[in-house]
Protein backbone atom coordinates (compact mmCIF):
# COMPACT_ATOMS: atom_id res chain seq x y z
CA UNK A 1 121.51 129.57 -122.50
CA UNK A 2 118.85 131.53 -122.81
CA UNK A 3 119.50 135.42 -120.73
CA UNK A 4 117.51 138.83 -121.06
CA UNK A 5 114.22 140.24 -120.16
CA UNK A 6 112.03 138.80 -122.56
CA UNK A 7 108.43 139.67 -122.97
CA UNK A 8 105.94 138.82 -120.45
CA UNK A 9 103.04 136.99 -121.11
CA UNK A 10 100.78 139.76 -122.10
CA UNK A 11 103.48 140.85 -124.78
CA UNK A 12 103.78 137.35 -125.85
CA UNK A 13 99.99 137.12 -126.71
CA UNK A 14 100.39 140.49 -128.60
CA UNK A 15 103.30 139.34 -130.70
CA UNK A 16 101.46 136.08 -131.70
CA UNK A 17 98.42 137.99 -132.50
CA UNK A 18 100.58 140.41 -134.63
CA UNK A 19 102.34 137.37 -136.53
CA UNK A 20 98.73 136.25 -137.93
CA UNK A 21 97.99 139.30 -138.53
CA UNK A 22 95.07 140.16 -135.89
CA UNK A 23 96.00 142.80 -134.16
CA UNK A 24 95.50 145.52 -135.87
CA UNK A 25 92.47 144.22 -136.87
CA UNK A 26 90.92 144.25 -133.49
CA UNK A 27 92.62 147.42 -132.03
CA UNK A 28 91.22 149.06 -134.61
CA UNK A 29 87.50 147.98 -134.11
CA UNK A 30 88.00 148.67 -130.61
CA UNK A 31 89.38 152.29 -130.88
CA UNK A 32 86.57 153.00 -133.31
CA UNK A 33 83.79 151.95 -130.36
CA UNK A 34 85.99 154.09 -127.93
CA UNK A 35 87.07 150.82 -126.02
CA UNK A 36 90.77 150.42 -126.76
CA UNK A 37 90.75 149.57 -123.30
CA UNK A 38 88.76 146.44 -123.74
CA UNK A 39 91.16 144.77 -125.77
CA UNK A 40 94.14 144.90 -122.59
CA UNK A 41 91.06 143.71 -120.36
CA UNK A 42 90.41 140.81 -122.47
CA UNK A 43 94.15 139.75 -123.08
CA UNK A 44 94.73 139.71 -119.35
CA UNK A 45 91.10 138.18 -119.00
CA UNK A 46 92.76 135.12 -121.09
CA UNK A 47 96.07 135.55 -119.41
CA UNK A 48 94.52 134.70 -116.27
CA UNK A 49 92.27 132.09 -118.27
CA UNK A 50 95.45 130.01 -119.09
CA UNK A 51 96.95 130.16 -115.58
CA UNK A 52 93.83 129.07 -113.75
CA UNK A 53 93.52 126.41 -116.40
CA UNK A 54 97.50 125.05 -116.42
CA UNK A 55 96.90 125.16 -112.34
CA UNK A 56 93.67 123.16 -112.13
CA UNK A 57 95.45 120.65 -114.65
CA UNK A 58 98.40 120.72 -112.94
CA UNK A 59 96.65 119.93 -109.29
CA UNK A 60 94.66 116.74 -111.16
CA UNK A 61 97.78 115.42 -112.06
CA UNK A 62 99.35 116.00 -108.79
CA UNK A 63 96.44 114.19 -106.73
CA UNK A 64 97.53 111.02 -109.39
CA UNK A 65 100.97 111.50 -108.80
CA UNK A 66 101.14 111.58 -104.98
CA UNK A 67 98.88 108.11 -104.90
CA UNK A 68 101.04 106.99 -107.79
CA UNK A 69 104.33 107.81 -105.26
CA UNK A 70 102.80 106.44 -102.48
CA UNK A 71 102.07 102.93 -104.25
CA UNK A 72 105.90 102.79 -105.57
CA UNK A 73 107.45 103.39 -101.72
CA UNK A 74 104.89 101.13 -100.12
CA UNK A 75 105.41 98.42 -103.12
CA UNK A 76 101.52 99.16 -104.75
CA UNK A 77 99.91 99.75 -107.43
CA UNK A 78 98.07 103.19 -106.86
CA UNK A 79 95.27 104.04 -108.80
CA UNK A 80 94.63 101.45 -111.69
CA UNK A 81 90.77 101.17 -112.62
CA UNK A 82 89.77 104.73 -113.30
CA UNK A 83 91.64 105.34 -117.06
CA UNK A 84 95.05 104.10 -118.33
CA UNK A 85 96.87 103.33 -114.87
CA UNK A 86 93.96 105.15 -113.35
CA UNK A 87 94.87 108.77 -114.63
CA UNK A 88 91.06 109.71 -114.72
CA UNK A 89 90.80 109.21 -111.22
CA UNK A 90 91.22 112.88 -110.56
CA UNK A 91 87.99 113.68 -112.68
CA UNK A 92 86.36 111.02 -110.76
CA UNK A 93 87.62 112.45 -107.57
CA UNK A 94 85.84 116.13 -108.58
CA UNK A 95 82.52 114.90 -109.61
CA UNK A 96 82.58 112.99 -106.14
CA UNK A 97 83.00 116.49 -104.26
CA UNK A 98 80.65 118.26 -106.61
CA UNK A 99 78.11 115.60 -105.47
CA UNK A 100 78.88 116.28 -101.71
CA UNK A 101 76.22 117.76 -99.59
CA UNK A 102 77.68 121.41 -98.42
CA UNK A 103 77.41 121.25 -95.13
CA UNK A 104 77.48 124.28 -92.06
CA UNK A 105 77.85 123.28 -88.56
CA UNK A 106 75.19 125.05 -86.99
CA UNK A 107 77.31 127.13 -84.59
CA UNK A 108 79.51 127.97 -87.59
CA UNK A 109 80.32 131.51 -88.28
CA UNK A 110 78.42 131.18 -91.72
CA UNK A 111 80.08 133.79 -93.73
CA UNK A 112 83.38 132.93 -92.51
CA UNK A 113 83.51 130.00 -92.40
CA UNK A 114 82.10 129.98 -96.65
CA UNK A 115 84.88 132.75 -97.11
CA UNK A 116 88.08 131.36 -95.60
CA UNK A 117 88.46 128.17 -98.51
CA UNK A 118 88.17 130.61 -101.31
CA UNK A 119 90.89 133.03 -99.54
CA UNK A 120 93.38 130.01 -99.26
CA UNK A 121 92.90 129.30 -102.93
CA UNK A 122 93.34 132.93 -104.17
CA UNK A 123 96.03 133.28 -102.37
CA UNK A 124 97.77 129.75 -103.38
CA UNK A 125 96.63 131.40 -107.53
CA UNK A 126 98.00 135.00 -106.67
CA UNK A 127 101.79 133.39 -106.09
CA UNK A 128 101.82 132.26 -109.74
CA UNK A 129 101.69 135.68 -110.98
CA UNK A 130 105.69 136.55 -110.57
CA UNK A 131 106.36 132.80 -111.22
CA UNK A 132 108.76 132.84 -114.49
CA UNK A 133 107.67 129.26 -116.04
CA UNK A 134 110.04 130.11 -119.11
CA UNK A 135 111.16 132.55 -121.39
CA UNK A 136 108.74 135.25 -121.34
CA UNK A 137 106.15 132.82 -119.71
CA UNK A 138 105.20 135.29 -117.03
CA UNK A 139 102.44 137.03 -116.07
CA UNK A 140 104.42 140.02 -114.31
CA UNK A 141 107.64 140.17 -113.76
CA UNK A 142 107.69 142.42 -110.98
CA UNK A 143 110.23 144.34 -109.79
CA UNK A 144 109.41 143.13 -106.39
CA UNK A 145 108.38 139.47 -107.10
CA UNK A 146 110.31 137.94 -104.49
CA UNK A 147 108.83 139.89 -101.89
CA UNK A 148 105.50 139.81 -103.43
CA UNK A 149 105.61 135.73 -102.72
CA UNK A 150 106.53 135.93 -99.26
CA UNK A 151 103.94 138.84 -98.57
CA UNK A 152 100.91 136.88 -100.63
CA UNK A 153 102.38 133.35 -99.13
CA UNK A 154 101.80 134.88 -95.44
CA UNK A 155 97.82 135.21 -96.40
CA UNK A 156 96.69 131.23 -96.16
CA UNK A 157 97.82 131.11 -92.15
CA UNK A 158 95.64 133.89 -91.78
CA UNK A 159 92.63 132.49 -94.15
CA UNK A 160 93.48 129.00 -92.56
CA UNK A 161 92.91 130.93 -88.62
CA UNK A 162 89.73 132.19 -90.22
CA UNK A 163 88.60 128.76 -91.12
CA UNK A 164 89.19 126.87 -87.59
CA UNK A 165 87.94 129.66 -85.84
CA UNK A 166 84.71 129.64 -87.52
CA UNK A 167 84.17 125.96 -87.28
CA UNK A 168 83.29 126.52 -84.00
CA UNK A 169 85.92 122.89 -83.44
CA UNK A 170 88.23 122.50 -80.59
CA UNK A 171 90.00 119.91 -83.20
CA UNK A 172 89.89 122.80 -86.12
CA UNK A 173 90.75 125.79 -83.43
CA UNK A 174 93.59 124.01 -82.46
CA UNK A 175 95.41 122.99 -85.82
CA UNK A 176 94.38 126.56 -87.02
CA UNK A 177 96.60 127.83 -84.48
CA UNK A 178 99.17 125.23 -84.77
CA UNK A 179 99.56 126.19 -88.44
CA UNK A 180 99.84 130.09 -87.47
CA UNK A 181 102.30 129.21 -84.81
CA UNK A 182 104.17 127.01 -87.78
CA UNK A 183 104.14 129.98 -90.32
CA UNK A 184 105.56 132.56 -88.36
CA UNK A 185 108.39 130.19 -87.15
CA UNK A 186 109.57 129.45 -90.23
CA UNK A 187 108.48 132.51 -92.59
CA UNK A 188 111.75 134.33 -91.23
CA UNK A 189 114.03 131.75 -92.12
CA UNK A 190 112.37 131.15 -95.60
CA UNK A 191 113.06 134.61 -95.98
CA UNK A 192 116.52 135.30 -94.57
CA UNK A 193 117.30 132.55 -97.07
CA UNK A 194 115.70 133.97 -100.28
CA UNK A 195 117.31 137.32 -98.96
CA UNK A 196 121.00 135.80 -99.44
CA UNK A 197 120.12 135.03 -103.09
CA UNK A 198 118.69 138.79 -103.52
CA UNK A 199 122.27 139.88 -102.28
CA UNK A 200 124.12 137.52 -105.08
CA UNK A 201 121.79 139.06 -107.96
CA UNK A 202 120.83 142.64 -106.23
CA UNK A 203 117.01 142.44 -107.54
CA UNK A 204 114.05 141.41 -106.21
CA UNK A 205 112.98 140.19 -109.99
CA UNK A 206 112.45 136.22 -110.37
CA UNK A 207 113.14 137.03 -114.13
CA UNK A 208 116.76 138.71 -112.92
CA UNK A 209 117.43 135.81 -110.40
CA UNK A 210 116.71 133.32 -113.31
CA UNK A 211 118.80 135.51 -115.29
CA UNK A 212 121.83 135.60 -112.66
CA UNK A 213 122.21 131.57 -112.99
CA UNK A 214 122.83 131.46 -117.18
CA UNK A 215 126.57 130.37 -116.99
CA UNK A 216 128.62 128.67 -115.34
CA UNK A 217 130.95 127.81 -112.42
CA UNK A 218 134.72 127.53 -113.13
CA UNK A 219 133.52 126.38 -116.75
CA UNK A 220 132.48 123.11 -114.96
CA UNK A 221 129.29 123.20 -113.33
CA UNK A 222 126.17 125.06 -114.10
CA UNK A 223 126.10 128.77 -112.03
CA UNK A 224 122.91 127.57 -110.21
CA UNK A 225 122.58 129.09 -106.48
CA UNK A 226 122.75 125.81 -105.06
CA UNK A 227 126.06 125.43 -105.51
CA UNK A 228 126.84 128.57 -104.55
CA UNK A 229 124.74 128.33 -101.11
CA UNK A 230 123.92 125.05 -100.60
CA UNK A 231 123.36 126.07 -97.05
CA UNK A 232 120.43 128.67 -97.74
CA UNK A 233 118.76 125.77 -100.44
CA UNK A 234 118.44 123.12 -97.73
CA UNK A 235 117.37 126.26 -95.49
CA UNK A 236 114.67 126.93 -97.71
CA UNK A 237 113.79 123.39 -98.66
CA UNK A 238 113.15 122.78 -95.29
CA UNK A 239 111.01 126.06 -94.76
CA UNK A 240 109.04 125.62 -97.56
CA UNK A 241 107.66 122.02 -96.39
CA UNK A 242 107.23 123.53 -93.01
CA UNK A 243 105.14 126.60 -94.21
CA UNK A 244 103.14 124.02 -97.07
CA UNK A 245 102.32 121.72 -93.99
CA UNK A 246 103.51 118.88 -95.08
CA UNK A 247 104.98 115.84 -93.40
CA UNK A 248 107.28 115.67 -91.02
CA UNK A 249 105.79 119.14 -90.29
CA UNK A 250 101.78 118.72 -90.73
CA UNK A 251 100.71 119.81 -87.11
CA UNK A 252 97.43 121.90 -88.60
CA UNK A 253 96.36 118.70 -89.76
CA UNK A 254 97.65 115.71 -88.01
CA UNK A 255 94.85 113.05 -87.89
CA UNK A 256 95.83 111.26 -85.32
CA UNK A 257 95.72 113.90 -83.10
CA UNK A 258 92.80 116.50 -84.27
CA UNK A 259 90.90 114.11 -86.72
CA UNK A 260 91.61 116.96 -89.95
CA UNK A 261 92.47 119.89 -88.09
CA UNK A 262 91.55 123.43 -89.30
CA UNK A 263 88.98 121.88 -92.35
CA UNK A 264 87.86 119.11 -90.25
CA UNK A 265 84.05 120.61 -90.63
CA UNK A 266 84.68 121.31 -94.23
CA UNK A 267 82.65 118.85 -96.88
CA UNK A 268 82.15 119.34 -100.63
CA UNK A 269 83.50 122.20 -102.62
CA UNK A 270 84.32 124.38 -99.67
CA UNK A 271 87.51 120.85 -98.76
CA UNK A 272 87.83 120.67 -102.79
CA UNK A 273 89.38 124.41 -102.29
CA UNK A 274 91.12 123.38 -99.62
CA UNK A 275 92.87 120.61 -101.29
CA UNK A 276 93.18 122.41 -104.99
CA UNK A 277 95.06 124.92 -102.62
CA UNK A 278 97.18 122.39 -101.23
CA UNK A 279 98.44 120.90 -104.36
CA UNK A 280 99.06 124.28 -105.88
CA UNK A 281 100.71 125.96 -103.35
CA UNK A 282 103.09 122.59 -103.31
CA UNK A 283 103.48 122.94 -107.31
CA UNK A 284 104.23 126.79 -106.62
CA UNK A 285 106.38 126.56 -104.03
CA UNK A 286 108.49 123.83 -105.74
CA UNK A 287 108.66 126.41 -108.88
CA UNK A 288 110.35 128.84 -106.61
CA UNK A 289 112.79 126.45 -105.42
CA UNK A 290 113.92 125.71 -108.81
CA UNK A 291 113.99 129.48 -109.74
CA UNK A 292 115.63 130.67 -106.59
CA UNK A 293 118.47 127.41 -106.34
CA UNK A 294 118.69 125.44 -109.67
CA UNK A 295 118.69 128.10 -112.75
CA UNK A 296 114.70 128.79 -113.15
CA UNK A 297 114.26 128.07 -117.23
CA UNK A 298 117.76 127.89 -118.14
CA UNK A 299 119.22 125.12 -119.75
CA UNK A 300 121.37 124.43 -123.57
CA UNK A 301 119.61 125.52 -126.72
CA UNK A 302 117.62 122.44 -128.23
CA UNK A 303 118.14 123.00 -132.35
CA UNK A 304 115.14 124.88 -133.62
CA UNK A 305 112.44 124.63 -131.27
CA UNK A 306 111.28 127.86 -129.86
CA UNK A 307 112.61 128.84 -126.39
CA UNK A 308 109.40 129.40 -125.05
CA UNK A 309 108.64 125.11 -125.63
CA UNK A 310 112.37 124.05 -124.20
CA UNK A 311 112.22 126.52 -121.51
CA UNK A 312 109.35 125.74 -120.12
CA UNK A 313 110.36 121.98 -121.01
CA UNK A 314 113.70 122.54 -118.18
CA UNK A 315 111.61 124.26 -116.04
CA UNK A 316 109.09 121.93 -115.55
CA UNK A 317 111.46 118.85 -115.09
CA UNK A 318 112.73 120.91 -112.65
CA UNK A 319 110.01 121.54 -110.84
CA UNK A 320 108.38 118.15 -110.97
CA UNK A 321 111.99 117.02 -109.57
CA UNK A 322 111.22 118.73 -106.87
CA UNK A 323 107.91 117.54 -106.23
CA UNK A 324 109.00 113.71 -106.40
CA UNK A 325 111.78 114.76 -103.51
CA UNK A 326 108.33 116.52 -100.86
CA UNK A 327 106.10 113.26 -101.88
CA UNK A 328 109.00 110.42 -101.09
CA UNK A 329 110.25 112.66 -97.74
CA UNK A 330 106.11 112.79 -96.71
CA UNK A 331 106.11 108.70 -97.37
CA UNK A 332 109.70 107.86 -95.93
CA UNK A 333 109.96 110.23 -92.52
CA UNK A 334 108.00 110.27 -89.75
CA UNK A 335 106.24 112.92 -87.75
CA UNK A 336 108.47 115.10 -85.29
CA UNK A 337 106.68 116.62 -82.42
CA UNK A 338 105.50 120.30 -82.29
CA UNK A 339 107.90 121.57 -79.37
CA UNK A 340 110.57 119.81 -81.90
CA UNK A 341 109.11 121.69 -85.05
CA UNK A 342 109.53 124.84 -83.23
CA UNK A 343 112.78 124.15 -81.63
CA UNK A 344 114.13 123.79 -84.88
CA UNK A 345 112.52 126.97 -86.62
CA UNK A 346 113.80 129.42 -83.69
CA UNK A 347 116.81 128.08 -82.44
CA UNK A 348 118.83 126.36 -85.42
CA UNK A 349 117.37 127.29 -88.57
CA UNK A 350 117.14 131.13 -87.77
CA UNK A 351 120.53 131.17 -86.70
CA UNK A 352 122.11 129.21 -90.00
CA UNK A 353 119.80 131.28 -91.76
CA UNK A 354 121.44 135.08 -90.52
CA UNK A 355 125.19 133.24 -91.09
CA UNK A 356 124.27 132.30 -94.43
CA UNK A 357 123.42 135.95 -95.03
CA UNK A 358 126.65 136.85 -93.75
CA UNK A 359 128.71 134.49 -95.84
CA UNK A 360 126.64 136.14 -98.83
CA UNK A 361 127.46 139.66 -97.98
CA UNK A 362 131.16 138.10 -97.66
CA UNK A 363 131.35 136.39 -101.00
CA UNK A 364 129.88 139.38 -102.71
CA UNK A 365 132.05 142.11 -100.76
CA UNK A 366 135.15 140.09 -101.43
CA UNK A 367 134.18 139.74 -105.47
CA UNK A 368 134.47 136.20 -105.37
CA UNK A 369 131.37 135.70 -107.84
């Protein structure tokens, strides 16, 4: 197992620079043009360059395999024409919304209504930033990165409010609201949940959390939170499809009932943001999941590859694990209704949600772990 703090990315990109020998080299030309400055600007510049990059790849592959997941449960095919069993169809797919007309209802709050896609997105981008994706693969590990999620995950309702509102749509008013309504029901059991894991590691740090789960149980079974609290996992499972809007739990969209709720006016690039949002805020979410309840990165040393590769490597299985388990529930389980949604934020999941907390405060009071 792999355990300490690592570098973060920035570091990393350093240390590979120093190991060819480049460094220096540039640090010095920029201190001698009084711009030493310039050279941390441009490393997080590609930073930032990578992650927007490994997330637009990452959402192309997604739109393939949700179609592709789809096909299997309904006994299809899925995408076959476009590329090797269809994988180009994502490219396809963006070139048809670059070739949409852009289109403004004219009682449309115009700058709005242009704004609120682009918040969604940011936001969806911003989450990746505390996201460990291996062994010093992280942009920041941030003493509060836990907390920085929720806060920065509690900005798309908001955008999303924006966006119906300014559609000047009964259809997109009304799933805009629905989706506010659904966020704030079950933010505070999302977080009550991640809460009881902060209280097993006592940091805020998705690199510590990570960190806590290198181990194991009774010498048997791998020290992953999930086995610890399986209770707070399903709680959180069950959150996190409820706050991505996914079904059994997508009321802001819901076609049968408000045609495409909140982005029902939206066309072209402004319902491409929309949707790159969507997938990455599902691949995001799913990351957290996995670093949170099943051991982040962690996983036994493979010979002499470099832990960067093989952690990443376990973490991605992980995640994509995780992924397959939200597109089979969305193909296999029906609807619920909205009084039922509700219902089940307020009045169960709140409740199991403050005993799990107890039973955490217990467990590490008592010294059992």
């Amino acid at each position: 197992m792999w355990t300490g703090d690592g570098m973060n990315a920035y570091e990393l990109i350093v240390s590979i620079l120093y190991s060819i020998d480049v460094y220096d080299l540039l640090l010095d030309a920029f201190r001698s043009a009084g711009m030493e400055y310039a050279l941390r600007v441009i490393i997080v510049l590609v930073e930032l360059a990578v992650l927007f990059g490994f997330v637009l790849i990452t959402v192309m592959f997604l739109t393939w395999m949700e179609r592709k997941v789809v096909a299997m449960v309904q006994s299809r095919y899925g995408p076959m024409v476009t590329g090797p069993r269809g994988l180009l169809q994502p490219v396809m797919d963006g070139i048809k919304l670059i070739g949409k007309e852009d289109i403004i209802p004219a009682g449309a709050d115009r700058w709005i209504f242009t704004l609120a896609p682009f918040v969604v997105f940011v936001a969806a981008l911003l989450v990746f930033i505390p996201l460990p994706f291996g062994y010093s693969l992280i942009i920041s590990d941030l003493k509060v990165g836990l907390l920085y999620i929720i806060a920065i995950s509690a900005v798309s309702p908001v955008a999303i409010l924006l966006a119906g509102w300014a559609s000047n749509n009964k259809y997109s008013l009304m799933g805009a609201m629905r989706a506010v309504a659904q966020d704030i029901s079950y933010t505070i059991p999302l977080a009550l949940a991640a809460i009881a894991v902060v209280v097993f590691t006592g940091s805020l740090s998705t690199v510590d959390i990570v960190n806590a789960q290198s181990g194991t149980l009774f010498g048997i079974i791998p020290k992953w939170f999930i086995f610890i609290t399986p209770l707070g996992f399903i709680l959180f499972l069950i959150a996190s499809i409820a706050e991505m809007g996914r079904i059994p739990f997508d009321f802001q969209e819901s076609e049968q009932e408000l045609v495409a709720g909140f982005f029902t006016e939206y066309s072209g690039m402004k319902f491409a943001m929309f949707f790159l949002a969507e997938y990455a805020h599902l691949f995001a979410v799913s990351g957290i999941v996995v670093t949170l309840f099943f051991g982040g990165w962690t996983g036994p040393v493979l010979g002499n590859i470099p832990v960067q590769i093989t952690s990443l490597i376990y973490f991605l299985i992980k995640t994509y694990a995780v992924i397959f388990f939200a597109m089979w529930l969305r193909d296999t389980v029906p609807r619920v209704r909205i009084d039922q949604l509700l219902n089940l934020g307020w009045k169960i999941m709140v409740p199991l949600a403050l005993l799990n907390l107890l039973f955490a405060g217990f467990v590490v009071t008592a010294g059992v772990i």
